[in-house]
Protein backbone atom coordinates (compact mmCIF):
# COMPACT_ATOMS: atom_id res chain seq x y z
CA UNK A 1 -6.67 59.59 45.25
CA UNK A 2 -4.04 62.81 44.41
CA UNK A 3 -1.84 62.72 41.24
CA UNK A 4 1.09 62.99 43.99
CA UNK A 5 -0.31 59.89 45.94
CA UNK A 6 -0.55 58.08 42.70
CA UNK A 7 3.00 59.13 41.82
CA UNK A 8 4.05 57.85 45.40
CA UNK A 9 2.47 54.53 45.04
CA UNK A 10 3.94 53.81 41.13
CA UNK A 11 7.23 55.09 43.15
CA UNK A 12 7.44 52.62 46.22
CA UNK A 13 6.22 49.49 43.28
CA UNK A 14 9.23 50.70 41.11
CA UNK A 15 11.75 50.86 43.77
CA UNK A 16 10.50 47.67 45.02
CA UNK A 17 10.87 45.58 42.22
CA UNK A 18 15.07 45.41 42.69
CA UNK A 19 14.28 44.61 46.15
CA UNK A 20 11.24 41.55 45.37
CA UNK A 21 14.31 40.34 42.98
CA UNK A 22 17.02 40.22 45.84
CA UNK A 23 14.93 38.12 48.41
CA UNK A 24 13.49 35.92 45.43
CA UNK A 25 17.49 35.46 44.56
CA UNK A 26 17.42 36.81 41.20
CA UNK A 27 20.40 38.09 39.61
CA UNK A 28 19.76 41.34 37.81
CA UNK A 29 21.11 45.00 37.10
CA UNK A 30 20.25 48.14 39.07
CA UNK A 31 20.42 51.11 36.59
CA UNK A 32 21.04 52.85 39.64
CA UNK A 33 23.34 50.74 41.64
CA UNK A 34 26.05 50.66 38.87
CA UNK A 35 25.95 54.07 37.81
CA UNK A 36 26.85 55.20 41.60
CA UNK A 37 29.15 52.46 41.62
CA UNK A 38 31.01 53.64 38.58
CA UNK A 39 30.28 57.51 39.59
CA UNK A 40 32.40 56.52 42.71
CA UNK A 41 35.01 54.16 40.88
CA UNK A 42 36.56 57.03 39.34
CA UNK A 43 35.92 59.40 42.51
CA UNK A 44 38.40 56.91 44.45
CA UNK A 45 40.84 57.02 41.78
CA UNK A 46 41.13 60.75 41.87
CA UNK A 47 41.00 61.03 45.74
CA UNK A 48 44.14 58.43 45.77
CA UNK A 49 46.10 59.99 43.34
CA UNK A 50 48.71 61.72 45.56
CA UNK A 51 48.82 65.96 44.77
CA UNK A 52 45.74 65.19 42.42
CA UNK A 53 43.77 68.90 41.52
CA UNK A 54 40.64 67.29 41.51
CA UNK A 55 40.67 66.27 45.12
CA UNK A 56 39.84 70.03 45.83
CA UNK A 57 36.56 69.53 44.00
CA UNK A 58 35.13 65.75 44.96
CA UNK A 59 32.13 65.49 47.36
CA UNK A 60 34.13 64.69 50.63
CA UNK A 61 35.49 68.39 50.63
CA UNK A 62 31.93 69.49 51.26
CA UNK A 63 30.67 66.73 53.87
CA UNK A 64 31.51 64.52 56.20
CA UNK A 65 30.97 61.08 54.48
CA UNK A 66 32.68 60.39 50.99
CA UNK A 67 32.79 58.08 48.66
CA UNK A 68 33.85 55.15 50.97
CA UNK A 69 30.23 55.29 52.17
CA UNK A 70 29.02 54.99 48.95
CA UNK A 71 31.34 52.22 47.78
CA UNK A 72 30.11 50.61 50.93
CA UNK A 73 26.28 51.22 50.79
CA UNK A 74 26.05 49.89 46.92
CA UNK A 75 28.51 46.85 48.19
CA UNK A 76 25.70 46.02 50.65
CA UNK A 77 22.89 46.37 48.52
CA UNK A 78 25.20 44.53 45.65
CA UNK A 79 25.62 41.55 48.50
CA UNK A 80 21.65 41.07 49.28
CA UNK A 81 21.46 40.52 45.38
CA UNK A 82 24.70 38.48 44.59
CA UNK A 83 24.18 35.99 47.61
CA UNK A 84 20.17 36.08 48.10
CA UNK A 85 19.55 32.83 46.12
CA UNK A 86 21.77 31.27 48.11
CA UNK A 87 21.07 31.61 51.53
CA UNK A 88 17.31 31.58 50.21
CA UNK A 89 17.73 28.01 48.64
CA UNK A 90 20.25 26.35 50.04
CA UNK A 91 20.14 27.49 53.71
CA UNK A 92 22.61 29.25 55.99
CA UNK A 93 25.43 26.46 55.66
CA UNK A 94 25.99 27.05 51.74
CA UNK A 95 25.51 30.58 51.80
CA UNK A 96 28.03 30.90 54.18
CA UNK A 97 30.03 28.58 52.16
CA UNK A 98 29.62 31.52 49.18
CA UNK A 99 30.16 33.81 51.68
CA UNK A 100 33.62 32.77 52.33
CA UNK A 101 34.82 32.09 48.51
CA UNK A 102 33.93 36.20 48.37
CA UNK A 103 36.30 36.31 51.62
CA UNK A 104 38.79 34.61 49.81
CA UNK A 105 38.72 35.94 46.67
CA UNK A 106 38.76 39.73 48.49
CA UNK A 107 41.67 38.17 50.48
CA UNK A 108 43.84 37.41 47.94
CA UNK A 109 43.06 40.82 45.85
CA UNK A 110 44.40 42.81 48.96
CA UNK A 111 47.45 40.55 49.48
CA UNK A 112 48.28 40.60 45.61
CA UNK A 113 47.78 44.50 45.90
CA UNK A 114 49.54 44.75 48.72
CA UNK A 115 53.04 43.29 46.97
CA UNK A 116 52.22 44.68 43.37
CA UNK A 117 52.05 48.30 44.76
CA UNK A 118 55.02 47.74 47.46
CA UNK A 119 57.20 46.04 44.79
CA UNK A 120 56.65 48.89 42.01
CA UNK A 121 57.20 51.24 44.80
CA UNK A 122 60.70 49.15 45.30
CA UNK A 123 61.66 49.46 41.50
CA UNK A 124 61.00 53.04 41.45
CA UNK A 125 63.24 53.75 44.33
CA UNK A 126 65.94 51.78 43.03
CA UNK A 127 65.66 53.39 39.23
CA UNK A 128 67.04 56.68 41.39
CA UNK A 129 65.35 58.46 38.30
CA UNK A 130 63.11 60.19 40.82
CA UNK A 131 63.81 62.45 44.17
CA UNK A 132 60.55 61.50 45.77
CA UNK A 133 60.84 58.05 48.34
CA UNK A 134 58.28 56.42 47.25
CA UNK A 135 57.96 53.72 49.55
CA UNK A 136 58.58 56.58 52.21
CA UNK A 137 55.58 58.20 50.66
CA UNK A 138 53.40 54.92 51.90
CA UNK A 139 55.21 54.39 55.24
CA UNK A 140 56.34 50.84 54.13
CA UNK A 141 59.90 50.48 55.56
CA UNK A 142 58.76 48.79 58.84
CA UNK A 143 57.10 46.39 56.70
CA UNK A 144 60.69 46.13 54.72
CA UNK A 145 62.72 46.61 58.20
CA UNK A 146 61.04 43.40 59.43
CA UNK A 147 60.42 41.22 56.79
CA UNK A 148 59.63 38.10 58.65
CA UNK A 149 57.36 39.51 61.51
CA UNK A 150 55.51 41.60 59.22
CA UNK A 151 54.96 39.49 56.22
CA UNK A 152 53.27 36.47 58.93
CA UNK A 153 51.24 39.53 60.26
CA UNK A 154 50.26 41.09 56.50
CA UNK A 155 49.03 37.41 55.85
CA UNK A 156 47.57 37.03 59.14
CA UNK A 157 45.49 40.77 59.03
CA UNK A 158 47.04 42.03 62.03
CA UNK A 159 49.51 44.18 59.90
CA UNK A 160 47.62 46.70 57.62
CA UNK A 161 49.09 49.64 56.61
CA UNK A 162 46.96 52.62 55.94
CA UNK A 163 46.62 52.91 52.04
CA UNK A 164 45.98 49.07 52.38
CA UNK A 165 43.05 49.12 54.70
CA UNK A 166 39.45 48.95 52.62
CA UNK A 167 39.50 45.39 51.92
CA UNK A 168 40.22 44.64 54.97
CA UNK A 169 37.11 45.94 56.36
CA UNK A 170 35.32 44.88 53.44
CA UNK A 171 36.55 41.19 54.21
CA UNK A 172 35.34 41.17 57.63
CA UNK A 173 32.26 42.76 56.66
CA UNK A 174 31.41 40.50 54.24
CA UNK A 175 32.28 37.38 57.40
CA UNK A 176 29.53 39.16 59.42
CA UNK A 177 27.12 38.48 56.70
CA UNK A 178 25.51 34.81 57.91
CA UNK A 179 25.55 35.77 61.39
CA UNK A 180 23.25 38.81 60.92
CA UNK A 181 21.21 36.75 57.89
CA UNK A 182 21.23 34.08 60.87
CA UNK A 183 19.74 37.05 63.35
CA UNK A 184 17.38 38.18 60.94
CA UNK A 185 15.70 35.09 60.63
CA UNK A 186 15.37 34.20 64.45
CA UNK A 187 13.99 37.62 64.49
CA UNK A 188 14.45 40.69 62.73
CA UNK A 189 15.00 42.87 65.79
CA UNK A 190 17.78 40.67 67.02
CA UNK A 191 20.05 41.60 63.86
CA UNK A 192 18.94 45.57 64.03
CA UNK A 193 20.50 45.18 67.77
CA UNK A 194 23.27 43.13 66.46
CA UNK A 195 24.38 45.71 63.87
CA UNK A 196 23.97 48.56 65.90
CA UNK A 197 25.65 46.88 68.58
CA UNK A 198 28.69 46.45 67.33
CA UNK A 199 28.56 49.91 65.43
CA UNK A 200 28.03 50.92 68.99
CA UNK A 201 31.38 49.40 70.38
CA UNK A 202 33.32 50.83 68.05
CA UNK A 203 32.47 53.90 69.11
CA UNK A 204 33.36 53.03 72.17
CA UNK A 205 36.55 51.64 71.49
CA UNK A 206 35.70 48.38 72.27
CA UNK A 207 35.75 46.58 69.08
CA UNK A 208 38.84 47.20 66.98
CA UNK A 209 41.31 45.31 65.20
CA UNK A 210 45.51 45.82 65.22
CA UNK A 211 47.13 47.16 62.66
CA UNK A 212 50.49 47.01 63.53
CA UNK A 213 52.32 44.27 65.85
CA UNK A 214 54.73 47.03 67.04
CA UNK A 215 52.30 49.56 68.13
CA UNK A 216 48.70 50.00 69.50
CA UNK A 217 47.43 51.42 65.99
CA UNK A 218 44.24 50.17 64.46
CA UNK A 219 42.86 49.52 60.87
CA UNK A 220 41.69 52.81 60.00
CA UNK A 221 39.08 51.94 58.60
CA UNK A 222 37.09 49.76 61.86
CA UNK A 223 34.99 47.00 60.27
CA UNK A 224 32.94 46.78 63.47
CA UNK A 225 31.98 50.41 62.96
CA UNK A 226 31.49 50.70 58.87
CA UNK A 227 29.33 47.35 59.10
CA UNK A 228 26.74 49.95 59.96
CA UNK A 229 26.09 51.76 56.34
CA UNK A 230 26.82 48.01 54.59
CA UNK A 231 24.00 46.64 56.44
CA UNK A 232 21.94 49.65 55.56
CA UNK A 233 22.44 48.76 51.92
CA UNK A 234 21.78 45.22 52.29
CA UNK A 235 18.87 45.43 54.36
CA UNK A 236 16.83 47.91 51.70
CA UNK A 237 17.78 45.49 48.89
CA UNK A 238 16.63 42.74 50.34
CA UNK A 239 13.60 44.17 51.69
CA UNK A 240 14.28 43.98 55.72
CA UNK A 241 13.35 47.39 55.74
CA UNK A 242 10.96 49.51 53.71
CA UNK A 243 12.11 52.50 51.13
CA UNK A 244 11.53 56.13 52.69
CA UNK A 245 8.46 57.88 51.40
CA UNK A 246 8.76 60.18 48.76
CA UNK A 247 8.00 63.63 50.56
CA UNK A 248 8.73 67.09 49.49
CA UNK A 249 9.13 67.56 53.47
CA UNK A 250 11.64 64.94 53.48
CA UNK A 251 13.94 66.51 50.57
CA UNK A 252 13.67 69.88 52.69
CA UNK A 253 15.18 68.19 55.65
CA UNK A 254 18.05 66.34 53.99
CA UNK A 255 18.88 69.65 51.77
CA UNK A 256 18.89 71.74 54.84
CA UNK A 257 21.26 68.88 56.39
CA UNK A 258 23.78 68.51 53.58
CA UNK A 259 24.16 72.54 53.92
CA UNK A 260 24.12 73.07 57.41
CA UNK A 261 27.28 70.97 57.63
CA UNK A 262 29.38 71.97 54.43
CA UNK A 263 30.53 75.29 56.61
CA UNK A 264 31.48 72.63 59.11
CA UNK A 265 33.47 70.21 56.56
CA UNK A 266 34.49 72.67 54.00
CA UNK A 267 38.20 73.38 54.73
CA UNK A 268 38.55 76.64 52.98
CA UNK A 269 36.03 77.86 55.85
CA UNK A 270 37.05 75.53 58.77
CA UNK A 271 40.80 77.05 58.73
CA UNK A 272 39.27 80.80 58.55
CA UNK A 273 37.12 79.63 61.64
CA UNK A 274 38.95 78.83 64.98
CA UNK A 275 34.82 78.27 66.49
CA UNK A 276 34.79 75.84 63.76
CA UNK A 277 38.01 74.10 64.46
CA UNK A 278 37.39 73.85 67.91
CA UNK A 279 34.26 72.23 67.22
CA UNK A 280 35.14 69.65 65.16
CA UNK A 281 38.13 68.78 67.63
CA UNK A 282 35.44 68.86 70.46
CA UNK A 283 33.36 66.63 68.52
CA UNK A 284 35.62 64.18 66.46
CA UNK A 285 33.86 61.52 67.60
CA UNK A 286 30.74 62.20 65.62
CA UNK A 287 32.44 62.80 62.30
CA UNK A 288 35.24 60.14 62.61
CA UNK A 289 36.23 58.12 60.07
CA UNK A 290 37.78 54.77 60.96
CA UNK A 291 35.02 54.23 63.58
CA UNK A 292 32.19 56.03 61.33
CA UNK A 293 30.83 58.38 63.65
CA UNK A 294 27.30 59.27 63.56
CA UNK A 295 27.39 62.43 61.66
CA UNK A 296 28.83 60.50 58.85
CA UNK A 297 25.70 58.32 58.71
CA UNK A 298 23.33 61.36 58.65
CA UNK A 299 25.21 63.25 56.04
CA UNK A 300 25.42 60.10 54.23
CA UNK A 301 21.60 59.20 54.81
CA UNK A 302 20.59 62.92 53.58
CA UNK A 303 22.47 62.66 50.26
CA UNK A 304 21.57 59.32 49.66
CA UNK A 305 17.97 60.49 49.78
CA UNK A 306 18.36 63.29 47.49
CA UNK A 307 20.61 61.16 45.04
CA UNK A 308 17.78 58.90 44.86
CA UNK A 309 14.85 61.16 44.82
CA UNK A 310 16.85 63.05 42.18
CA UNK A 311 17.38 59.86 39.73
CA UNK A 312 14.03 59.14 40.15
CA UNK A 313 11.48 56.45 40.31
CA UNK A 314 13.75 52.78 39.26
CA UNK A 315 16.62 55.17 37.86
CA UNK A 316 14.06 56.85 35.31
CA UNK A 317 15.71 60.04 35.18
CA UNK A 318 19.07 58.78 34.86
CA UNK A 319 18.39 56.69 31.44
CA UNK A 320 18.41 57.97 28.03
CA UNK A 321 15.45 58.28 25.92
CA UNK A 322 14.11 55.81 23.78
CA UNK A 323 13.94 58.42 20.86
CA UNK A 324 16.15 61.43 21.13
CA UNK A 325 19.07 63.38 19.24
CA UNK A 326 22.88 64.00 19.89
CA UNK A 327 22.30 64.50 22.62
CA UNK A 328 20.52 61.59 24.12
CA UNK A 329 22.72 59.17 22.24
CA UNK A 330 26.46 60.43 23.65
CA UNK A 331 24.55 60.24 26.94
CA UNK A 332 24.00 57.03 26.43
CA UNK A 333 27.05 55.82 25.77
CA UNK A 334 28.75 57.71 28.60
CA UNK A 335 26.03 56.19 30.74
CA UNK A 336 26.98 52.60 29.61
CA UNK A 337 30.79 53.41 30.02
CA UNK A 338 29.83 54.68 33.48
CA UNK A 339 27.65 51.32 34.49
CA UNK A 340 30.46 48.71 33.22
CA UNK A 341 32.92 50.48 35.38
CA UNK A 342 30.18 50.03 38.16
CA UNK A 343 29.43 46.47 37.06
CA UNK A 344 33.28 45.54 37.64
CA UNK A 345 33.38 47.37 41.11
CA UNK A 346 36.39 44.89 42.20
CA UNK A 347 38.38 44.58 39.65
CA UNK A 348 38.33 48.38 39.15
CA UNK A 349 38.68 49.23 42.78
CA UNK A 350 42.32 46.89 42.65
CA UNK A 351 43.25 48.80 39.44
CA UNK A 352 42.45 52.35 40.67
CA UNK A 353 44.79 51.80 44.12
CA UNK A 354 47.72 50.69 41.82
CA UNK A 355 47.38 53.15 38.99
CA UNK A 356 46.53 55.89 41.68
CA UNK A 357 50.18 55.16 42.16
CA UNK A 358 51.63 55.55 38.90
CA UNK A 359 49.52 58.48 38.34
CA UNK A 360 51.12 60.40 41.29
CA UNK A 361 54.41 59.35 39.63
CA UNK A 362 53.24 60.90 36.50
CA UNK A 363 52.45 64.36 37.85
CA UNK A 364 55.53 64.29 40.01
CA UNK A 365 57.44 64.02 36.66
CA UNK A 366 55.20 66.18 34.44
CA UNK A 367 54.29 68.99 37.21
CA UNK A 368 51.34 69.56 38.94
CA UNK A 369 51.06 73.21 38.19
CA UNK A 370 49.92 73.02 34.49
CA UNK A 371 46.31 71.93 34.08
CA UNK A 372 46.95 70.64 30.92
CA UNK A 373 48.92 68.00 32.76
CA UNK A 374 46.63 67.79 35.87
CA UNK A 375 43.82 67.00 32.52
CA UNK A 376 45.64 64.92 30.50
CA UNK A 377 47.01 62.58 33.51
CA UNK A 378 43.77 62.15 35.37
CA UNK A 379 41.85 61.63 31.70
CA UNK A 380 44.68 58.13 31.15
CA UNK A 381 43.93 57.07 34.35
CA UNK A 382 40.01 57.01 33.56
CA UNK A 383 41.00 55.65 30.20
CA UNK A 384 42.76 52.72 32.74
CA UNK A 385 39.72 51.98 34.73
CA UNK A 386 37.50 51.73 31.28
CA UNK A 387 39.39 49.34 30.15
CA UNK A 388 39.77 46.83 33.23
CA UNK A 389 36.13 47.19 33.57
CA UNK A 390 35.68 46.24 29.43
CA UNK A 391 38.50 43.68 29.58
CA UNK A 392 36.71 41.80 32.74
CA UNK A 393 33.75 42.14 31.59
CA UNK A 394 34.57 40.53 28.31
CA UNK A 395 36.70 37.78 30.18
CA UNK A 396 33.45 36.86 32.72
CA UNK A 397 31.32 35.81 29.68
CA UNK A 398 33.62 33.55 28.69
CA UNK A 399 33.11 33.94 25.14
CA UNK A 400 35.53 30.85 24.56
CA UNK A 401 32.41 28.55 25.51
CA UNK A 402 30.33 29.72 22.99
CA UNK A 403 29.59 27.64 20.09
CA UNK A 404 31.87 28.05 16.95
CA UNK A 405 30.10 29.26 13.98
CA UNK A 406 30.88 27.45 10.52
């Protein structure tokens, strides 16, 4: 036996050990699952954060996936370890059951967002303090115009409005769950066909949901088509399907794919090329968002791989040393800030639409020409997310139920 087959095999035991955990139903922490979580926490805040400088500079200018199939992808895998036990021990009827508390719970978060951002935006408006509509700026007068249609269809899902539409998809998602665990176990072929099935009609236009009772717009982002890359998550943490080998070949192919296509996502070179624009207007299908076309999945797939054959074998690479300097310790406490904001995915995610908000309002005020205030403004809205993530952190231990000390 090589060194490098040696290396391969301690590789595939490592990365299987998160995976043995999920189907056995055990609750624990992925190094690597909340530090991409978190990496992406504050990527979503920045990409919301209307005229944010930053946008310019965060992965999704240079592909065509993002950090939605990130947020996604570690959702997935976070759902094969959060309901495992369940379904495992208690059969299909009671994880369904926890299925649908999630579905509520994400239910409520996206109404309560809904009215906390629309009612801010409201109050802003009506302060006449700024020139900028605000709830212009998020298309929510027909919602306002028709108060009674469109607050039975907000409740109902069949009126989302754009900024308002990852939940959503998340929701149903997370409904398709038991079916495909139900699939899986009659045979694991028949929920592969299942999921790429209905990935399959979306493309096709087939499965979609309304967005709008007054028009024949969808939900942007198609649940029937991004139930694709949440399966793909789920299915290698719960061990449906095996890790991909760890082959130099293999990182040669997904590097050459994640360059190939920045000239073709890049828009400081797509607007210099017409061949370029004409391409992607040719092809839109393939790269398209709110159906998740299949050039999304490949990019996605490629950096995945090279994100995870960069952090190494369990995460290795991205944890501190046991012994080390300076150094080593402020990495790891950026690294632990970085994994709570990943552990509190959630409650961060609700925070980061709504302060996305007030951060836009902030450089509207301040100006977005200085850097200084581009800095300073993005810096208190990371300071924002930190906190949630400490604050519900330190509220889900319920340190009220611990025993009192004389």
């Amino acid at each position: 036996m090589t060194l490098a087959d040696a290396s391969n095999i301690s590789a595939a035991r490592d990365d299987a050990a998160a995976r043995k955990h999920a189907q056995a139903g055990q609750r624990i922490r992925d190094p690597r699952l909340d530090f991409f979580r978190g990496i992406v926490m504050f990527i979503i805040l920045i990409a919301h954060t209307p005229g944010n400088w930053l946008t310019l500079w965060i992965p999704a200018r240079f592909g065509f996936s993002d950090a939605t199939e990130v947020f996604v992808f570690c959702s997935g895998m976070a759902s094969a370890i959060a309901f495992g036990a369940v379904f495992r021990d208690q059969g299909l009827l009671m994880g369904a059951a926890r299925v649908a508390f999630r579905c509520w719970q994400v239910y409520w978060a996206h109404i309560a967002l809904f009215f906390a951002i629309a009612g801010t935006m409201v109050f802003l408006n009506s302060t006449e303090l700024f020139e900028r509509d605000y709830v212009g700026q998020l298309n929510l007068y027909p919602f306002f115009n028709r108060p009674e249609e469109n607050l039975l269809g907000l409740l109902t899902l069949t009126y989302v409005p754009n900024y308002f539409d990852i939940l959503p998809m998340y929701l149903v998602v997370l409904a398709m769950m038991p079916l495909v665990i139900a699939c899986h176990r009659a045979h694991p072929a028949l929920a592969g066909a299942l999921i790429v099935g209905v990935w399959f009609g979306a493309q096709i236009d087939a499965l979609a949901l309304p967005a709008e009772p007054w028009s024949q717009r969808h939900w942007f982002f198609n649940p029937f088509g991004w139930q694709l890359v949440f399966f793909t998550g789920f299915a290698f943490m719960a061990g449906w399907i095996p890790p991909p080998p760890r082959r130099k070949l293999l990182v040669i192919v997904a590097g050459v794919i994640v360059l190939v296509i920045i000239p073709l996502a890049y828009f400081r070179i797509t607007r210099q090329l017409p061949e370029v624009r004409e391409w992607r207007k040719e092809y839109n299908f393939l790269i398209n968002k709110s159906d998740f076309g299949v050039l999304r999945y490949v990019h996605f797939l490629a950096l995945a791989y090279l994100c995870w054959i960069a952090v190494g074998e369990a995460g290795r690479r991205i944890l501190p040393p046991q012994t080390g300097g300076v150094l080593a310790e402020a990495w790891r406490r950026i690294l632990a800030v970085i994994m709570k904001v990943g552990q509190q995915s959630l409650a961060v995610f609700i925070t980061s639409m709504f302060t996305a908000r007030l951060l836009g309002v902030a450089l509207d005020t301040l100006g977005r020409n200085s850097l200084f205030n581009q800095v300073i403004v993005n810096l208190a809205g990371f300071a924002i997310l930190i906190g949630v993530a400490y604050g519900v952190g330190w509220f889900k231990s319920q340190p009220w139920r611990k025993k009192a000390v004389r």
